[in-house]
Protein backbone atom coordinates (compact mmCIF):
# COMPACT_ATOMS: atom_id res chain seq x y z
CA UNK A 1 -23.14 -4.73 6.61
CA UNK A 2 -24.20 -6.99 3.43
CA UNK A 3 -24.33 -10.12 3.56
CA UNK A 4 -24.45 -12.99 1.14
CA UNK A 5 -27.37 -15.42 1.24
CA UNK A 6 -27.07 -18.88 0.91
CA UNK A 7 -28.39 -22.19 2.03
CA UNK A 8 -26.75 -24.83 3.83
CA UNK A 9 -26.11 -28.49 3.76
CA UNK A 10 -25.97 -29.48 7.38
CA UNK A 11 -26.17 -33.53 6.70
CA UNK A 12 -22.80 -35.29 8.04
CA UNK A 13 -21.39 -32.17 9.19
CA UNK A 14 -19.70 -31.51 12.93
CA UNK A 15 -22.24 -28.73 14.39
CA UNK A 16 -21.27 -27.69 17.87
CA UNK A 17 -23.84 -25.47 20.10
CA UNK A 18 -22.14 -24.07 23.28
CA UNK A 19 -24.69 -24.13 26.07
CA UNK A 20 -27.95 -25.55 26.88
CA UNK A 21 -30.51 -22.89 28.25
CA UNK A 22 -33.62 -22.22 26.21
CA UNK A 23 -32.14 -20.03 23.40
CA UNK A 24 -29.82 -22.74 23.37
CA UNK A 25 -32.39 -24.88 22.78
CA UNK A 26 -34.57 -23.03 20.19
CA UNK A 27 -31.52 -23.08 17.83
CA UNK A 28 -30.52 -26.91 18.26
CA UNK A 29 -34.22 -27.40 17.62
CA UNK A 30 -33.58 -25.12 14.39
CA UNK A 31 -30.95 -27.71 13.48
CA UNK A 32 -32.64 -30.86 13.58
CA UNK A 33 -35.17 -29.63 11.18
CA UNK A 34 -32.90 -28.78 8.98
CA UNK A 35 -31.81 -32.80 9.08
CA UNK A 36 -28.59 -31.66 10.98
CA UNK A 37 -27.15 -34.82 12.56
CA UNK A 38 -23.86 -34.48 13.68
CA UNK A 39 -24.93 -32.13 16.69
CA UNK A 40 -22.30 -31.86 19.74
CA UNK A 41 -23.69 -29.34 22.25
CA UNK A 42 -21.48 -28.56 25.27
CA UNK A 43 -22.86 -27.37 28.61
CA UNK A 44 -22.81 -28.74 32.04
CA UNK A 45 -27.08 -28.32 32.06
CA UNK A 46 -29.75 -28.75 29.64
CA UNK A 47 -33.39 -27.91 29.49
CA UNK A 48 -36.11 -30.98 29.44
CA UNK A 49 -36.87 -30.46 25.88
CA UNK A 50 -33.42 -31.08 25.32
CA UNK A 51 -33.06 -33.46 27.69
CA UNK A 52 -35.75 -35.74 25.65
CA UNK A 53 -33.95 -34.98 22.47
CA UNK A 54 -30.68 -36.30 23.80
CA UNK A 55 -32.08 -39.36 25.12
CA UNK A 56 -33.64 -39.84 21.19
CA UNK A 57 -30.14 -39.82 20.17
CA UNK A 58 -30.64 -36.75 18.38
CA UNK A 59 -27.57 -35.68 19.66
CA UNK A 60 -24.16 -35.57 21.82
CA UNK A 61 -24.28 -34.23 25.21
CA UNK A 62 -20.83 -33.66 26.66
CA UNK A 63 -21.59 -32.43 30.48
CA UNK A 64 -19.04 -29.61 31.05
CA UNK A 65 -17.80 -25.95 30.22
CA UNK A 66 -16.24 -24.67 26.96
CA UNK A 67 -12.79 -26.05 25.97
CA UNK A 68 -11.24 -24.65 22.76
CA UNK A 69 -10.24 -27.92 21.25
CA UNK A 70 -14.08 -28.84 20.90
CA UNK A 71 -14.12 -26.75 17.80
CA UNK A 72 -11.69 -28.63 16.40
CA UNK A 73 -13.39 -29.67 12.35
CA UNK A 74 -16.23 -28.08 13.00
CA UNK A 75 -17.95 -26.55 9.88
CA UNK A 76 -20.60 -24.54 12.16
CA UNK A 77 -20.58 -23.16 15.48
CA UNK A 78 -23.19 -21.84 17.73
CA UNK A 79 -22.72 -19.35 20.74
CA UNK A 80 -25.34 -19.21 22.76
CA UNK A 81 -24.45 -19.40 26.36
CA UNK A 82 -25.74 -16.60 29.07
CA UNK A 83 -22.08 -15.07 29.66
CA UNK A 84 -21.20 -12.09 26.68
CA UNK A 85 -17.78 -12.81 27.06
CA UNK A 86 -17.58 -16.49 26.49
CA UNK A 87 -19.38 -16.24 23.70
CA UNK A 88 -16.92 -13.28 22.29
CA UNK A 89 -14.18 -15.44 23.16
CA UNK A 90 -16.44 -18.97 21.25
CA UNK A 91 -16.21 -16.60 18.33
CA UNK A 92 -12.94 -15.25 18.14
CA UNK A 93 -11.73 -19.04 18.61
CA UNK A 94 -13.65 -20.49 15.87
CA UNK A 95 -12.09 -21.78 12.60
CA UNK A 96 -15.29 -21.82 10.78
CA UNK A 97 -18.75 -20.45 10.32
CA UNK A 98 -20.07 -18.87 14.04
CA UNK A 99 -23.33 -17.49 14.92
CA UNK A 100 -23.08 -15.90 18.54
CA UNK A 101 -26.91 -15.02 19.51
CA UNK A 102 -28.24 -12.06 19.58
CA UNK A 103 -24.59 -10.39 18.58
CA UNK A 104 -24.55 -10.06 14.92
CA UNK A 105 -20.95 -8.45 15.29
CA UNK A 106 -19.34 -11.29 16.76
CA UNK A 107 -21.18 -13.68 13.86
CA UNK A 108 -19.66 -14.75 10.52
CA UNK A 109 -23.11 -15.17 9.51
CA UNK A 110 -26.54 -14.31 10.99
CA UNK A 111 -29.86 -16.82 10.90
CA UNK A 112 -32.52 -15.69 9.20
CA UNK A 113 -36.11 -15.70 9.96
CA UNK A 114 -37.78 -18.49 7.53
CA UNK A 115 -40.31 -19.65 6.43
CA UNK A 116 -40.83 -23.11 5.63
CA UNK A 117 -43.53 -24.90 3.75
CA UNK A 118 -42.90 -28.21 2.27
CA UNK A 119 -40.10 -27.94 -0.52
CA UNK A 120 -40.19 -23.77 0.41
CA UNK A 121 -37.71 -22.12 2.25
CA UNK A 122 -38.42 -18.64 2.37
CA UNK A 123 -35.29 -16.51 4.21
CA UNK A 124 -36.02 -13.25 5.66
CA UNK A 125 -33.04 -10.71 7.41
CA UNK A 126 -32.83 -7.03 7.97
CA UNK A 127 -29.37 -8.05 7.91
CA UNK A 128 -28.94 -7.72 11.82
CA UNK A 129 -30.70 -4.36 11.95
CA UNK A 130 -34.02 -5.94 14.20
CA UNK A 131 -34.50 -9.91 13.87
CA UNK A 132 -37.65 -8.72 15.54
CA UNK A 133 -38.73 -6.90 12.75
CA UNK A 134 -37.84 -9.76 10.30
CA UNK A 135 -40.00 -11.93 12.31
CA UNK A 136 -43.12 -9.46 11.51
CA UNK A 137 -42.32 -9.81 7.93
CA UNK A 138 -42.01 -13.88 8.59
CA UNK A 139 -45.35 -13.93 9.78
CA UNK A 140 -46.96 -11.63 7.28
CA UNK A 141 -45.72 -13.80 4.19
CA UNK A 142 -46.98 -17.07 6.05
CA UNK A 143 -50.24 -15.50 5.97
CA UNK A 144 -49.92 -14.90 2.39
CA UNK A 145 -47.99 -18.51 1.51
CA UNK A 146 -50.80 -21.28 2.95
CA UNK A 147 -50.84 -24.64 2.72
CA UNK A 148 -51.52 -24.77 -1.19
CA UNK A 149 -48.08 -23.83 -1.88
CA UNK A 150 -46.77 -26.90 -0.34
CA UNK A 151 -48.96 -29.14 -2.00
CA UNK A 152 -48.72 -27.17 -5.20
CA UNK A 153 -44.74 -27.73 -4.84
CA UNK A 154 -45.17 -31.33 -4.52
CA UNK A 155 -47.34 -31.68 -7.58
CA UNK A 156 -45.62 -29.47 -9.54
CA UNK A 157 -41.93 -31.63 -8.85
CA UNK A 158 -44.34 -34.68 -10.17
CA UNK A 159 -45.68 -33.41 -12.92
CA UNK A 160 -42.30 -31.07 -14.44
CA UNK A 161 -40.61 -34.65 -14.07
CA UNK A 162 -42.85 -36.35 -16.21
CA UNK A 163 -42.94 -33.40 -18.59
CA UNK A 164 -39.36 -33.44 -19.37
CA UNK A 165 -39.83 -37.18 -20.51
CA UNK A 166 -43.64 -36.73 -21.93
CA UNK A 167 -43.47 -33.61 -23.89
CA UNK A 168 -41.21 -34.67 -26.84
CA UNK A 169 -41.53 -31.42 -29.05
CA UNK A 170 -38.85 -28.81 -26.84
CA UNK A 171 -40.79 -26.02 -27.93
CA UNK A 172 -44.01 -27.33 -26.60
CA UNK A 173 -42.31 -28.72 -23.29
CA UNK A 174 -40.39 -25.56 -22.82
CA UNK A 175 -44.04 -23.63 -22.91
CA UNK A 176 -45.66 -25.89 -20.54
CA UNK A 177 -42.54 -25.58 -18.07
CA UNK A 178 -42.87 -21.97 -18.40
CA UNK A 179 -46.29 -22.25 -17.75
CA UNK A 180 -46.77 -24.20 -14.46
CA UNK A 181 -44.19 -22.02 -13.05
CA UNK A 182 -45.57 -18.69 -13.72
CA UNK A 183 -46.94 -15.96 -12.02
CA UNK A 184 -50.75 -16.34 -13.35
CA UNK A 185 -50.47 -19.92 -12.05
CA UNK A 186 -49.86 -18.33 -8.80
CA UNK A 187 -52.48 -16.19 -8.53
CA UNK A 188 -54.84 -18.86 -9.32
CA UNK A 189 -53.08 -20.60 -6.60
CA UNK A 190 -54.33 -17.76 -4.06
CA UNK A 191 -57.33 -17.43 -5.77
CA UNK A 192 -59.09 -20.26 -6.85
CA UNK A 193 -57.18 -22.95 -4.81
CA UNK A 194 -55.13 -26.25 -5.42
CA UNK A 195 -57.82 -28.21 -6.90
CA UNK A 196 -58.41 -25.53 -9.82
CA UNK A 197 -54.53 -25.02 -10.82
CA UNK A 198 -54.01 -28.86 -10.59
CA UNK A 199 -56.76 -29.49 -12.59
CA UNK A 200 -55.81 -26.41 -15.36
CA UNK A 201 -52.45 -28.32 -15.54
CA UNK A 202 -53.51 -31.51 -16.05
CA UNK A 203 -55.47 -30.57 -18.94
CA UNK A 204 -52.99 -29.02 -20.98
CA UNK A 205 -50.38 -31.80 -20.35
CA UNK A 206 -52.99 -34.01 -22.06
CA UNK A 207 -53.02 -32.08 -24.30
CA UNK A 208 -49.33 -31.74 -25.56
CA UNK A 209 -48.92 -35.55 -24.55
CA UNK A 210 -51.32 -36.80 -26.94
């Protein structure tokens, strides 16, 4: 199957995670870092982590099994309880999107392994063929995507800003865009380090400022 990649907004929207054992928990953690805050999860247990989270107000806890009418204006839907056939039946009763774990077939969508530094969000799926393996490649590209990326993303949101007001002649400003967002300034990146490439910059937006 093909799927279609996108990125969601999560902010203000009903999010409702059925169950509360640890894989449970690993993908209500995955929601709050993705600034999720409208988080209902419904199970009669959950684990300590969870339990900690809940008592931050991270999220609602309603203390007892499944009923269909919870999905009621949801936008997103997790399955992940320990019984194969409430979750079949959490899919099939689902309005909206629905991720059931570890059964891509019963999903609408499937979560990807990412990678995430600063501004970067780096997706990774063998479109349901081995999450396992997409993990491997996760942790392969973090090795090659350090730190520096993250900072370079930050400087390089600064600096574009104050380009587009800065740079007056469009030929010149489209260049230096161009520039800071190429592929030899990411090799420098890798090779020489943030200090060198933020330096480079800085230097030639002198000199088309002045």
């Amino acid at each position: 199957m093909n799927y279609y990649p996108a990125f969601l907004n999560l902010s203000s929207k009903k999010i409702v995670v059925i169950g509360g054992g640890t894989v449970a928990e690993r993908k209500i953690l995955q929601l709050m870092r993705a600034d999720a805050d409208t988080i209902t999860v419904i199970s009669p247990e959950i684990t300590q982590r969870l339990l900690k989270e809940r008592n931050k107000n991270r999220f609602i806890h309603i203390r007892r099994n499944y009923r269909k009418k919870d999905l009621d204006n949801a936008f997103l839907v997790i399955a992940a309880t320990d019984e194969p056939s409430l979750n079949t039946k959490i899919a099939r009763d689902a309005p909206c999107l629905v991720n059931v774990v570890d059964e891509p077939a019963e999903c609408n969508f499937i979560v990807p392994s990412v990678i995430k530094k600063g501004p970067l969000h780096i997706a990774i799926s063998t479109s349901g063929v081995s999450p396992a393996f997409a993990r491997t490649l996760r942790k392969d590209l973090e090795r090659l995507h350090g730190a520096d990326i993250s900072e370079y993303l930050s400087f390089l949101k600064t600096i574009r800003a104050k380009a587009l007001i800065r740079i007056t002649d469009r030929r010149k400003r489209e260049r230096f865009l161009k520039r800071i967002a190429s592929e030899t300034i990411l090799k420098t990146l890798r090779k020489e380090g943030i200090d060198a490439v933020k330096k480079s910059i800085l230097i030639d937006f002198k000199k088309q400022t002045t």
